[in-house]
Protein backbone atom coordinates (compact mmCIF):
# COMPACT_ATOMS: atom_id res chain seq x y z
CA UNK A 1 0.00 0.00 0.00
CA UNK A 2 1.28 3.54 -1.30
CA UNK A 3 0.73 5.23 2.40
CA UNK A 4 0.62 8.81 0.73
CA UNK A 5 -2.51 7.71 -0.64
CA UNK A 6 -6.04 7.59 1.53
CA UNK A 7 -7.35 4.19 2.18
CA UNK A 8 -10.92 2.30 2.86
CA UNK A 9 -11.93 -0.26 4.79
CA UNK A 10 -15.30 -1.66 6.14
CA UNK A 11 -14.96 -2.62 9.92
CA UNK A 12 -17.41 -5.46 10.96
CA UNK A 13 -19.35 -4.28 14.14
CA UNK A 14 -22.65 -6.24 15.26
CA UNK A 15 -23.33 -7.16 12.17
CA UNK A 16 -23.14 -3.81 10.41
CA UNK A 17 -20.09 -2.81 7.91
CA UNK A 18 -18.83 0.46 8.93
CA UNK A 19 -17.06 2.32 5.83
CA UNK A 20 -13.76 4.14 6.63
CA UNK A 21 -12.01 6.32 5.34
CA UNK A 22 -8.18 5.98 6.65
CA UNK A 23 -5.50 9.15 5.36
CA UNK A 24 -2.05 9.52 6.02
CA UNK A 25 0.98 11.57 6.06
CA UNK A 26 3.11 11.49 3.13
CA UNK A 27 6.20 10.21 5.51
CA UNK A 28 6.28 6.83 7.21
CA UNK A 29 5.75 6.07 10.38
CA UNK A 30 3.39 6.56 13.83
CA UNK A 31 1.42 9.54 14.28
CA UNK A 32 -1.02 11.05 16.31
CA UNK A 33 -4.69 10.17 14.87
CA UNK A 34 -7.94 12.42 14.62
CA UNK A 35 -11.01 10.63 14.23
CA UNK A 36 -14.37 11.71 12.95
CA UNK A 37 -17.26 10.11 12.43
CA UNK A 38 -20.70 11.37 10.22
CA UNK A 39 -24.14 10.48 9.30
CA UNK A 40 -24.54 13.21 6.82
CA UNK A 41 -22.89 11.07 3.86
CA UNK A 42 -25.80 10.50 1.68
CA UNK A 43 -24.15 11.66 -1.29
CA UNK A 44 -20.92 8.99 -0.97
CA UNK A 45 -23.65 6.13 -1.33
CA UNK A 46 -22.80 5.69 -4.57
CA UNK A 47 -19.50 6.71 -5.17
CA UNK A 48 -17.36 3.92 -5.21
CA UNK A 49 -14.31 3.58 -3.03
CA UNK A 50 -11.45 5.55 -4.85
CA UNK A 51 -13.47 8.37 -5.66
CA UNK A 52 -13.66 8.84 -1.89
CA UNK A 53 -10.37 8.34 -1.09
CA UNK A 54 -9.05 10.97 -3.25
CA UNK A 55 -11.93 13.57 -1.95
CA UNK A 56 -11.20 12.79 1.99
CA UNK A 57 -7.13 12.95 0.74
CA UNK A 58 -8.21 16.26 0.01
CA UNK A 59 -10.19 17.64 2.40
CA UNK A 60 -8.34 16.21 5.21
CA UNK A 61 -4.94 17.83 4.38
CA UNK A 62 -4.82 20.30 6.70
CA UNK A 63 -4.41 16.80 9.56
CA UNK A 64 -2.28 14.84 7.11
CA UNK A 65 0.28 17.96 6.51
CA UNK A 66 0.66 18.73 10.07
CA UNK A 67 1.68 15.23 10.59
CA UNK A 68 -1.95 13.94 12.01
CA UNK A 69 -3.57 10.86 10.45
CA UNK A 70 -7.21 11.33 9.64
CA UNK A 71 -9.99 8.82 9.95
CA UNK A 72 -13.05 9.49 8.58
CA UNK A 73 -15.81 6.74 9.24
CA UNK A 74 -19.39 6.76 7.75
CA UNK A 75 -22.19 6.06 10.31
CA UNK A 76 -23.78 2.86 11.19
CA UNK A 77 -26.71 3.29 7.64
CA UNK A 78 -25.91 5.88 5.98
CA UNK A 79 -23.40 6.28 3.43
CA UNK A 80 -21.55 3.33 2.37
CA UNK A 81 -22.01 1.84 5.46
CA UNK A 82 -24.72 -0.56 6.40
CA UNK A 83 -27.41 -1.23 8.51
CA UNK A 84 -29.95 0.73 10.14
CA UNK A 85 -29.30 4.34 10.71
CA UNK A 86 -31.47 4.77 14.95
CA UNK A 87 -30.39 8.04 16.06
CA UNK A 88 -28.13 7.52 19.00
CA UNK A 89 -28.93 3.87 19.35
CA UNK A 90 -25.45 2.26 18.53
CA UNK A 91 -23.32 5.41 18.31
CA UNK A 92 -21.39 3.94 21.70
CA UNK A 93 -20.72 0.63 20.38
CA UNK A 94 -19.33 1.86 16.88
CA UNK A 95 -17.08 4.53 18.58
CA UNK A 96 -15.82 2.50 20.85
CA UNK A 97 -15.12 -0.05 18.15
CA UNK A 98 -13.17 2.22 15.89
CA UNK A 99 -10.78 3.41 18.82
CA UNK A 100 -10.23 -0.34 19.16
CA UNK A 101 -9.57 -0.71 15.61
CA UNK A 102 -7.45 2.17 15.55
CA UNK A 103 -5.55 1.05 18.38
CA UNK A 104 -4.47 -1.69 16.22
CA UNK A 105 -3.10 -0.10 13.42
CA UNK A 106 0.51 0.57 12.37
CA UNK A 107 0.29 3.71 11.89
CA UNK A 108 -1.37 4.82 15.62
CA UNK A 109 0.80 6.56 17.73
CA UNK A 110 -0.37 6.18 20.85
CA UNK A 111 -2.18 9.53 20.99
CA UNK A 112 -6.28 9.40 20.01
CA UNK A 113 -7.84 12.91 19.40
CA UNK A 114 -11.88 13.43 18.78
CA UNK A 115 -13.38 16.29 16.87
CA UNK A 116 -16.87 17.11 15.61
CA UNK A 117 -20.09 19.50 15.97
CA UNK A 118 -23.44 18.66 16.20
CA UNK A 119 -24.43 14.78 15.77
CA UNK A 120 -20.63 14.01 15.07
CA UNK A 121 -19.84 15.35 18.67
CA UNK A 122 -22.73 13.11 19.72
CA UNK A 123 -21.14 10.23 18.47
CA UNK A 124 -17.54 11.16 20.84
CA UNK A 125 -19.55 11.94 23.75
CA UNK A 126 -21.16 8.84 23.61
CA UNK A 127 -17.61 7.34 23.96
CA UNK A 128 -17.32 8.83 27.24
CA UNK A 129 -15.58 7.89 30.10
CA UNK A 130 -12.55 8.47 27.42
CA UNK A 131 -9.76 5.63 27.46
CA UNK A 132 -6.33 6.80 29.15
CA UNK A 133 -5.00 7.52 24.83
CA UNK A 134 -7.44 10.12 24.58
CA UNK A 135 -5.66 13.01 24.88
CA UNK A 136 -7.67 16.16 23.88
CA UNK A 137 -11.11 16.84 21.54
CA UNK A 138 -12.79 19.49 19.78
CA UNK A 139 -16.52 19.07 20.54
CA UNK A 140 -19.07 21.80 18.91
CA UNK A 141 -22.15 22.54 19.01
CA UNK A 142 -23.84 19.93 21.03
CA UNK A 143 -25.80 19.15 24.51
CA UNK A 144 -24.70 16.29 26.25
CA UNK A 145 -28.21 16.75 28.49
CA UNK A 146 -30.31 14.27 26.46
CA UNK A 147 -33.81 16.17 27.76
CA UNK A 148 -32.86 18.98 27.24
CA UNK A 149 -32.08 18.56 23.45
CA UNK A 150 -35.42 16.88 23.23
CA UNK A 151 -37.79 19.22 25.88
CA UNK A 152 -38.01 22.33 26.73
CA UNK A 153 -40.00 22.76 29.88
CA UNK A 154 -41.99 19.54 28.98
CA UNK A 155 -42.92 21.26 25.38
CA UNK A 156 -41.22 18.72 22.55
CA UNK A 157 -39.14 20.53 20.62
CA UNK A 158 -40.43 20.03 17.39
CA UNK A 159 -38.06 21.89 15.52
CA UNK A 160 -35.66 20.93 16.54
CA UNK A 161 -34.96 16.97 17.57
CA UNK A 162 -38.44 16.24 15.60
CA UNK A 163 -38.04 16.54 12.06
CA UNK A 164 -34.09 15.92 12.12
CA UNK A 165 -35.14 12.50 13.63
CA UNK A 166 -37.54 12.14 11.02
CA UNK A 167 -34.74 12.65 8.63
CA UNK A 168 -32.62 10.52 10.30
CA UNK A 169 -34.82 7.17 11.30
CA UNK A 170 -33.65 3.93 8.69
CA UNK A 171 -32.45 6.41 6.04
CA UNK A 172 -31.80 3.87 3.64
CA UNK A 173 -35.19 2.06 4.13
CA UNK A 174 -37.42 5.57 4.29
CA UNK A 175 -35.74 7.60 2.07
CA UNK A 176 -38.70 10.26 1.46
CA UNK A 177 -40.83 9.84 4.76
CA UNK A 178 -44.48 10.68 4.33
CA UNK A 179 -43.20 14.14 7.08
CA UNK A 180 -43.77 18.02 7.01
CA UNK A 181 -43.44 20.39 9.71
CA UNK A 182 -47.50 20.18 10.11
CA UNK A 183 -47.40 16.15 10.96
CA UNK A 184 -46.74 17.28 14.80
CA UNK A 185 -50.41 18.84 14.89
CA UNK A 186 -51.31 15.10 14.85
CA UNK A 187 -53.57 14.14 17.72
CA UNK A 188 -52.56 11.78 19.39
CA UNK A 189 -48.70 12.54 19.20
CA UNK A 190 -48.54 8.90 19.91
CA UNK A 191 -49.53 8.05 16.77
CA UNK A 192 -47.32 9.81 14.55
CA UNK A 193 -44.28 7.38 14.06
CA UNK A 194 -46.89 4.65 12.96
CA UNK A 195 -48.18 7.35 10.60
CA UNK A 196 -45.09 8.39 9.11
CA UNK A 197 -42.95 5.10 8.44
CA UNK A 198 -45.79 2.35 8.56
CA UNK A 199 -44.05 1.12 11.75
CA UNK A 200 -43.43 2.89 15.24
CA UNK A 201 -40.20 4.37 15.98
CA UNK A 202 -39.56 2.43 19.31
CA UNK A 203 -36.60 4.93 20.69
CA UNK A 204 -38.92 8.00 19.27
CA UNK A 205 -42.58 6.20 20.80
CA UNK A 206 -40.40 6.08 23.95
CA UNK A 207 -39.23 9.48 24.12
CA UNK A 208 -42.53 10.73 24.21
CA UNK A 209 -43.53 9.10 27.44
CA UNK A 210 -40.92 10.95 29.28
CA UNK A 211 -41.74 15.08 29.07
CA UNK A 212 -40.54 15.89 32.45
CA UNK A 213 -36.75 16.49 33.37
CA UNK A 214 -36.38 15.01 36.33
CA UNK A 215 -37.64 12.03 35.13
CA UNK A 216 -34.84 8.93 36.08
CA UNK A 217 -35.52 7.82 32.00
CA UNK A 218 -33.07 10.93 30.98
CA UNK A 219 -30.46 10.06 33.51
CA UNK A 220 -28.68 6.94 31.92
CA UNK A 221 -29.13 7.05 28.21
CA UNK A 222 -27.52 4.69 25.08
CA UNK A 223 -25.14 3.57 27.52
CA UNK A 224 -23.64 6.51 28.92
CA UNK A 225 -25.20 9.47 31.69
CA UNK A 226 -27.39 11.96 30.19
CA UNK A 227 -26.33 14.51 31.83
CA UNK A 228 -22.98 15.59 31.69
CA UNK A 229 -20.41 12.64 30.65
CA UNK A 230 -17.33 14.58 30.18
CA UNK A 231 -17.70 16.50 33.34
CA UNK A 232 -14.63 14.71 34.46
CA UNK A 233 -12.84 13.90 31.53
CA UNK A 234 -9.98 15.35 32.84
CA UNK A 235 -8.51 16.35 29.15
CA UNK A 236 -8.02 19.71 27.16
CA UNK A 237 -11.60 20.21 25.86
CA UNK A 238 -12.33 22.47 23.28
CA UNK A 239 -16.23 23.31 23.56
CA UNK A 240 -17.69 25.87 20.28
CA UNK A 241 -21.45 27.07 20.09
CA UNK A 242 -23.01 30.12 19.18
CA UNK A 243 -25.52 32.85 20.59
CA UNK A 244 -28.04 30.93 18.36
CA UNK A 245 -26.79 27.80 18.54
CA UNK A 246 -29.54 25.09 19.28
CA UNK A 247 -27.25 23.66 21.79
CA UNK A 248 -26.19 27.02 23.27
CA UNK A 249 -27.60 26.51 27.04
CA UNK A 250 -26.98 23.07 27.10
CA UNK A 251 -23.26 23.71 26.26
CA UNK A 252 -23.09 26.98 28.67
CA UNK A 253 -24.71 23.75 31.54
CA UNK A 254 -21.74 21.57 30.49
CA UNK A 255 -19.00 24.26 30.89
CA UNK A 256 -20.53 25.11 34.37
CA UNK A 257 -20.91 21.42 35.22
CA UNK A 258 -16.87 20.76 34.47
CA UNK A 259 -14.64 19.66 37.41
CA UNK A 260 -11.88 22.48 38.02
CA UNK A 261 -9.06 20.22 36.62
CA UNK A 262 -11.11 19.54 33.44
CA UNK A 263 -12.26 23.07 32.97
CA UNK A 264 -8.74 24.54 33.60
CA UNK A 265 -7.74 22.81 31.09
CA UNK A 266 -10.60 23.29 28.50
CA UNK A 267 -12.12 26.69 26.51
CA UNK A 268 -15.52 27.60 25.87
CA UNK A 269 -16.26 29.65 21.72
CA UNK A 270 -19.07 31.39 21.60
CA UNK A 271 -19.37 33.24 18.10
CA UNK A 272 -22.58 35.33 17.63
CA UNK A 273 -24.40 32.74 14.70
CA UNK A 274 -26.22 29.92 14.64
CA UNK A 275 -26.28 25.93 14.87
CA UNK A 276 -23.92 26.46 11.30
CA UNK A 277 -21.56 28.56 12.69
CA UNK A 278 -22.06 30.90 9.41
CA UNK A 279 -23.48 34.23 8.61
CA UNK A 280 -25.28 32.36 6.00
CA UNK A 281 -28.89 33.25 6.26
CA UNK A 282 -28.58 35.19 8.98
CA UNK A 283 -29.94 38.74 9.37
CA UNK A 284 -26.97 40.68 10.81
CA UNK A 285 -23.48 40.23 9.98
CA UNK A 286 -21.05 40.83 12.94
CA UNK A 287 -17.31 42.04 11.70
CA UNK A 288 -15.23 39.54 12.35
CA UNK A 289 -17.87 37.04 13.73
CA UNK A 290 -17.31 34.12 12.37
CA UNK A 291 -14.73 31.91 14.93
CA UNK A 292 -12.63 31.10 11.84
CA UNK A 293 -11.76 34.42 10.53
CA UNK A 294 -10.26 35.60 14.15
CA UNK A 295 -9.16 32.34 14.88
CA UNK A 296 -8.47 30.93 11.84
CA UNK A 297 -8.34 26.68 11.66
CA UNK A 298 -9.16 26.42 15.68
CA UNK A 299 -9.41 22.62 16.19
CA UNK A 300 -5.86 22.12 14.74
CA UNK A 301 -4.37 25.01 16.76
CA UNK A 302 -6.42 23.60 19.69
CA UNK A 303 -4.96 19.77 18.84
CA UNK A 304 -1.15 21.04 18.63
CA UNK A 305 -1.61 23.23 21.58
CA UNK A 306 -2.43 20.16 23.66
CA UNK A 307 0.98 18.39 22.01
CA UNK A 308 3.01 21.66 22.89
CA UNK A 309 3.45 22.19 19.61
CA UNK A 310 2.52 26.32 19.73
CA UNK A 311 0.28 28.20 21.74
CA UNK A 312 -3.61 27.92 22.69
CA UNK A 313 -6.14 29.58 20.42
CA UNK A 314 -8.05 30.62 23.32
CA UNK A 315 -7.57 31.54 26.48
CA UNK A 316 -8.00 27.95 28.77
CA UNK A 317 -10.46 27.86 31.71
CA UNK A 318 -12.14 30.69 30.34
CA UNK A 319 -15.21 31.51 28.05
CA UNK A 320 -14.26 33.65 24.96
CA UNK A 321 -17.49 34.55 23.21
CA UNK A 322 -18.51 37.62 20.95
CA UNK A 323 -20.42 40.24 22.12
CA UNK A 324 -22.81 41.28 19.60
CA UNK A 325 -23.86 44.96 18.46
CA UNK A 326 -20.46 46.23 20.72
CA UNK A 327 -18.76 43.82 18.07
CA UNK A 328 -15.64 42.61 19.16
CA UNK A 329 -14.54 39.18 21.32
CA UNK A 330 -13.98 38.52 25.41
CA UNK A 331 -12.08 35.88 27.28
CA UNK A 332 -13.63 35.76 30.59
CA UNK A 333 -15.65 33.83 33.29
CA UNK A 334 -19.20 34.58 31.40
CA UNK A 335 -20.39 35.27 35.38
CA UNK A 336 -23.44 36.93 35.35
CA UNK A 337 -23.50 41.00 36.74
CA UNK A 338 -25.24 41.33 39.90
CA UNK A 339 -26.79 44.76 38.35
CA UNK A 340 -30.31 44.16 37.05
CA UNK A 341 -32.83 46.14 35.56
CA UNK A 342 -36.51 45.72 35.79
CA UNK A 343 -39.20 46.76 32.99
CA UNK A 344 -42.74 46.00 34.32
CA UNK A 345 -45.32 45.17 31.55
CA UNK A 346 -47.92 48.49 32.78
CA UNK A 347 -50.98 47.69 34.58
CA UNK A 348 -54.30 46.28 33.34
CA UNK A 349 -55.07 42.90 31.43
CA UNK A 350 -55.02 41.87 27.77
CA UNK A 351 -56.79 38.90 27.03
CA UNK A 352 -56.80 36.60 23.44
CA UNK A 353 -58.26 33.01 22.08
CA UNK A 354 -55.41 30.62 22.15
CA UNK A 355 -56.42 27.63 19.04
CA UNK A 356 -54.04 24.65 19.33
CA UNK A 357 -55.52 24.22 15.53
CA UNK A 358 -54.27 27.33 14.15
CA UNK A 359 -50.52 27.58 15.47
CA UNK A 360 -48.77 31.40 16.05
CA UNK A 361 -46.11 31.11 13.56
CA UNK A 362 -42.76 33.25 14.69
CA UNK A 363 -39.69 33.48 12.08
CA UNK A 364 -36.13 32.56 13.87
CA UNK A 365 -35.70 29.21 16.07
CA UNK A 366 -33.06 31.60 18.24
CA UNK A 367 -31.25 29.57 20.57
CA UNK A 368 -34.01 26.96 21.12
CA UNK A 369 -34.79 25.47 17.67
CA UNK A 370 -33.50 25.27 14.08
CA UNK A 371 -33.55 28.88 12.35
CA UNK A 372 -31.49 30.73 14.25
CA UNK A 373 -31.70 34.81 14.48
CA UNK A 374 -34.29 36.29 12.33
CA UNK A 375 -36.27 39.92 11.80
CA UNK A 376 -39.76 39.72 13.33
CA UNK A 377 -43.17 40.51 12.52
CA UNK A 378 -44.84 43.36 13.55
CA UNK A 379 -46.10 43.91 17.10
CA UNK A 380 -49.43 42.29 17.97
CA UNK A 381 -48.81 40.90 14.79
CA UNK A 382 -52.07 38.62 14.96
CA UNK A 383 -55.02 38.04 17.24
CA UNK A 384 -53.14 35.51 19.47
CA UNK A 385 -49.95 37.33 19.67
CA UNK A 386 -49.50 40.72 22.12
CA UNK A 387 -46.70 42.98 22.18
CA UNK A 388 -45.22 45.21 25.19
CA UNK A 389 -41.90 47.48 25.06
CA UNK A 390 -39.79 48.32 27.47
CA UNK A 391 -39.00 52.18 27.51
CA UNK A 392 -36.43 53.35 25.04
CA UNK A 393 -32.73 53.03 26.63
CA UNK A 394 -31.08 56.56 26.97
CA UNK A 395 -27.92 55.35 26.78
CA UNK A 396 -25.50 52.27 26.00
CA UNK A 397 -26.79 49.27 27.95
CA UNK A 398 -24.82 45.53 27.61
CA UNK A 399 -27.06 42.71 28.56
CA UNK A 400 -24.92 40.05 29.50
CA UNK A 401 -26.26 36.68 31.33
CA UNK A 402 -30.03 34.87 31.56
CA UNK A 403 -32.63 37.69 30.79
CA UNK A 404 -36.06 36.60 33.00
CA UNK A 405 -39.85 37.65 32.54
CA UNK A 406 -42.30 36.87 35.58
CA UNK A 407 -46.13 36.76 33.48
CA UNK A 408 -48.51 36.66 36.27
CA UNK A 409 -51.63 35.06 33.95
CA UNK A 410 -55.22 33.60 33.81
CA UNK A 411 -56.93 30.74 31.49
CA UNK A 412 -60.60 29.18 31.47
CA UNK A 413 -59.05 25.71 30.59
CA UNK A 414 -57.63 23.61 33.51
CA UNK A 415 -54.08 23.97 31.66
CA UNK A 416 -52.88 26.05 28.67
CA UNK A 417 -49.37 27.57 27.91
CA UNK A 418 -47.49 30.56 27.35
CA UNK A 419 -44.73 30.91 25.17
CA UNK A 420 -42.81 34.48 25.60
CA UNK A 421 -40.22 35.60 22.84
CA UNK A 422 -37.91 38.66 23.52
CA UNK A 423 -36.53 41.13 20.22
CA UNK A 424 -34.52 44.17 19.82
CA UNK A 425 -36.00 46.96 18.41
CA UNK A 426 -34.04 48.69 16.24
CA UNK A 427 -33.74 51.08 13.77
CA UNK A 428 -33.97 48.05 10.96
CA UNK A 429 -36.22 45.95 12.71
CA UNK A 430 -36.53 43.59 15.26
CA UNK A 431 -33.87 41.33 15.84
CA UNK A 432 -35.10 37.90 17.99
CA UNK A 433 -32.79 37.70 20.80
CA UNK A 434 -34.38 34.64 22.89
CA UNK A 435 -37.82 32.19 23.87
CA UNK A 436 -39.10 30.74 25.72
CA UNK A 437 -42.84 28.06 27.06
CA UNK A 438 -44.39 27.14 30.26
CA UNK A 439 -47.72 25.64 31.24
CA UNK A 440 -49.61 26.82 34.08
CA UNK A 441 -49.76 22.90 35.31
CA UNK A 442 -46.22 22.46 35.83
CA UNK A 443 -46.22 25.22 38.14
CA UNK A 444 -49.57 25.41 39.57
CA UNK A 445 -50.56 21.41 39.36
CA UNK A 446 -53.84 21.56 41.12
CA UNK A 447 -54.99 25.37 38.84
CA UNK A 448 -58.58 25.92 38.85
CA UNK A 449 -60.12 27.94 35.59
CA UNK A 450 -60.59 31.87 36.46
CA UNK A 451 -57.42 31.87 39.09
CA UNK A 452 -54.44 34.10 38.77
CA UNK A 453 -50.95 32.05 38.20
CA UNK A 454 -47.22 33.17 38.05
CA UNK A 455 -44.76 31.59 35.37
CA UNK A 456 -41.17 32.10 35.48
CA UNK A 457 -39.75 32.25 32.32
CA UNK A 458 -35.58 31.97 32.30
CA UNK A 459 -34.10 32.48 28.72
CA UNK A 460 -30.50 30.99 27.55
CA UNK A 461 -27.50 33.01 27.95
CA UNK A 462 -26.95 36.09 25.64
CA UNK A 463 -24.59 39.15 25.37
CA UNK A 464 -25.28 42.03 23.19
CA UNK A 465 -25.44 45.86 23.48
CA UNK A 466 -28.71 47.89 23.48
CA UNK A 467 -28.26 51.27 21.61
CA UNK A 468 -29.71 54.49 23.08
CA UNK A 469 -33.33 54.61 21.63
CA UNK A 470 -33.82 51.04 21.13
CA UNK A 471 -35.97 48.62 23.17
CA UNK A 472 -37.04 45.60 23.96
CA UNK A 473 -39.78 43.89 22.99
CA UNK A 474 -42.19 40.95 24.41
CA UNK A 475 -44.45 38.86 22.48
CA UNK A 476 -46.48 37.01 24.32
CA UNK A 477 -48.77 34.11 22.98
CA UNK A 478 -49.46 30.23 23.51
CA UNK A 479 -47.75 28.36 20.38
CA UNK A 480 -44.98 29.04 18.19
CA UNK A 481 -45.02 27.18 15.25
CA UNK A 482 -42.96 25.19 13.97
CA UNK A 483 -40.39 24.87 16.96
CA UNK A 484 -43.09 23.69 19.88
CA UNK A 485 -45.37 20.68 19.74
CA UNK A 486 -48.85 22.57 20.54
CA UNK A 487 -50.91 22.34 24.00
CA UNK A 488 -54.40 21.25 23.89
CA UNK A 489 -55.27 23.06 26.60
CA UNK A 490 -55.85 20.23 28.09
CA UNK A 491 -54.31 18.19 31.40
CA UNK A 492 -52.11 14.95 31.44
CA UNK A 493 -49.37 13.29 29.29
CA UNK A 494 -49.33 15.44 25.97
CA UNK A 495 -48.65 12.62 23.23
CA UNK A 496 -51.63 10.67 24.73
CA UNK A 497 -53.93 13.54 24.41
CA UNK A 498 -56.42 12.76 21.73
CA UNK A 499 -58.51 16.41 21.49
CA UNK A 500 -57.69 20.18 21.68
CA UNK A 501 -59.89 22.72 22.86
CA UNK A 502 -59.94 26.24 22.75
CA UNK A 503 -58.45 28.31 25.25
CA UNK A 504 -59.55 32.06 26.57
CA UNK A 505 -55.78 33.15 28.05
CA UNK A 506 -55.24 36.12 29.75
CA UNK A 507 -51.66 38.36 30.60
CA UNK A 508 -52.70 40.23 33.48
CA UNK A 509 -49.72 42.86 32.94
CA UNK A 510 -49.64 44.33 36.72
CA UNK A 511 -47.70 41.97 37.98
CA UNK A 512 -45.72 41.03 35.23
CA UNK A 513 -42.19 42.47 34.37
CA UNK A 514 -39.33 41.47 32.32
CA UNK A 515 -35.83 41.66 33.86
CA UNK A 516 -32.14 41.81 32.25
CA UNK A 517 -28.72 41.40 33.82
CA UNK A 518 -26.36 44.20 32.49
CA UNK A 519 -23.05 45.37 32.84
């Protein structure tokens, strides 16, 4: 074998034949390996092997000139690989089974490093507790807190882990499921796997029967905690998200979860886009946003800092993120100021018919769903949709930390929700800065019709400046399609729930206030 040139191989595991894509250094010898591994393949299904090899020889050159070897593997049905594609379901047995393999191999040095975003970070984390040869990862833009990728606040996110795991499920035996964003108005939820595939989705079914966080179900998941698995991993750890990053409070919970050796060691990226990373189809562009034109190729300055070949990218045991509309980047704790300011909502009551039929549509998943940052409608932009503003800010104000609104509200149905969704107003329009849902049950279990109830709502880290004139707004409304599954308005296990009813909510605005952390 010419070992300047990338190799394949299949590597037998339970059954399945795992496609790999193996690249090398031009020189012989051992070296230190990166490995990756990828559903999102499709397109190599059929290309055949050398076609590959030469691509991944390419793309990977940036590992195989600075002396790394590269393996690239193709997930357990998808790609050239076979069997069935489950989200999740035998990521820890494959992972661990290409370390082994790689352990094997001439060429392996000794020294294992793991890098990918999204699912392909899934896939390392899923590894975890990481054998004594792992020496250091780059792990983006994922939460390791099962529930929390799945729920918010008991509401399924349904744009978020819904139709990507609609996408996902036996990709090679569905290849165009019967799915649009509509399918999770189906009533019951229950039902909708059966509906979609012509078979239930077991893991999926499953899923649904667990909406609450707490819930033991969420604590040990696909063979590894759902919580926090590398919150001891004791390695250099580089962790990347973004301001609207689906992942970006569940990544902000993992930093602040770390043990002080691993956290010492490891940085925290926050750049100012979304789940992409990109300024792609977003509505602002931030000079020098995007983490790879200030820091240029970060995972393999990250990978050589850790073998002391040159300096850190970012500062370690620190949280350098971007701080949007003051545009420019800050290494430090992320600890939230102690100075707040408070903005009550006026006095009075606004009232409005909630239909779990007819779905509030809002553009921009922000930091909770797919879609990222996105202009908004106009205020009171429908019938089930009200708008406040906070005063307009006389001078420079940086919000920096959890924002919180306290709704103090009343429903004739025994439960209902109330989603809340925060924007900047400025000069070109509003720009969606964070959501979030809560159902009067969850706080007030026994709520009769007709009473007054207080919801907390606690919104995902965020740091940006507030120019003098502009203000804040907050919509206020009970759905938000296409990110949350609807509420029927009525009480008990949502994906059982056969019926919706209508639901007369009311914000009873004395009494309810938003409040921001700032600098």
């Amino acid at each position: 074998m010419d070992r300047s040139t990338a190799y394949s191989v299949y590597i037998p595991v339970d059954g399945a034949e795992l496609f790999t894509l193996v690249c090398l250094p031009e020189k012989e010898g051992r070296f230190p390996t990166v490995v990756m591994r990828s559903p999102y393949v499709d397109e190599s299904e059929e290309k055949d092997e050398k076609e590959l090899e030469e691509g991944a020889r390419a793309w990977l050159q940036n590992w195989t000139s600075a002396g790394y070897a590269a393996v690239f593997q193709h997930c357990r049905g998808r790609g050239k690989s076979s069997g069935d594609c489950i989200p999740f379901i035998y990521e820890r047995e494959d992972g661990l089974a290409l370390q082994d393999w790689i352990r094997k191999q001439s060429f392996y040095n000794g020294e294992l490093f793991l890098h990918g975003g999204s699912y392909t970070a899934a896939v390392h984390y899923l590894t975890a507790p990481f054998a004594p040869d792992i020496k250091g990862a780059v792990l983006a833009v994922f939460d390791t807190n099962w529930y929390s990728c799945t729920y918010r606040n008991g509401f399924f996110k349904a744009g978020l882990t819904g139709g990507w795991y609609f996408g996902m499920y036996k990709r090679k035996t569905f290849r165009n499921p019967s799915f649009v964003p509509e399918s999770f108005n189906t009533l019951p939820l229950s039902a909708l796997s059966e509906a979609v595939f012509g078979e239930k989705a077991e893991a999926f079914d499953e899923m649904l029967l667990h909406p609450e966080g707490n819930d033991p179900y969420w604590d040990e998941r696909f063979g590894v905690t759902g919580r926090n698995p590398v919150r001891d991993a004791g390695i250099p750890i580089l962790f990347v998200t973004g301001f609207y990053d689906i992942f970006l409070g569940g990544t902000f919970d993992i930093w602040r979860g770390l043990d002080e050796n691993t956290r010492r060691q490891s940085a925290l990226l926050v750049h100012p886009y979304d789940h992409g990373g990109s300024r792609e189809n977003q509505p602002v562009v931030f000079p020098d946003g995007m983490a790879e034109e200030h820091f240029g190729d970060g995972a393999l300055k990250w990978m050589e800092y850790i073998r002391g070949k040159g300096e850190s990218p970012l500062e370690t045991g620190k949280v350098t993120y971007y701080r949007l509309f003051e545009n420019g980047w800050r290494a430090d704790d992320f600890s939230e100021p102690e100075k707040k300011m408070s903005f009550p909502l006026g006095e009075g009551e606004r009232s409005y018919v909630y239909n779990p039929y007819a779905p509030a549509p809002f553009p921009g998943g922000l930091s909770t769903n797919f879609g990222g940052a996105a202009w908004q409608g106009a205020p009171d932009s429908r019938y089930d949709i009200l708008s406040w503003f906070t005063p307009p800010f006389e001078k420079e104000t940086f919000v920096k930390g959890k924002m919180r609104v306290k709704l103090r509200v009343r429903s004739d149905c025994e439960d209902t929700c109330f989603y809340v969704r925060l924007s900047l107003d400025k000069k070109e329009g509003a720009y969606g800065l964070r959501d979030d849902i809560r159902n009067i049950a969850a706080t007030v279990p026994d709520y009769k019709p007709g009473e007054a109830a207080e919801l907390d709502f606690v919104f995902d880290e965020h740091a940006f400046q507030i120019a003098p004139g502009e203000r804040i707004r907050i919509d206020v409304s009970s759905s938000a399609f296409p990110y949350f599954v609807g509420h029927t308005n009525r009480k008990g296990l949502f994906s059982g729930i056969d019926s919706a009813k209508i639901a007369h909510n009311t914000v009873i605005a004395g009494g309810s206030a938003l409040v921001i952390p700032v600098e």
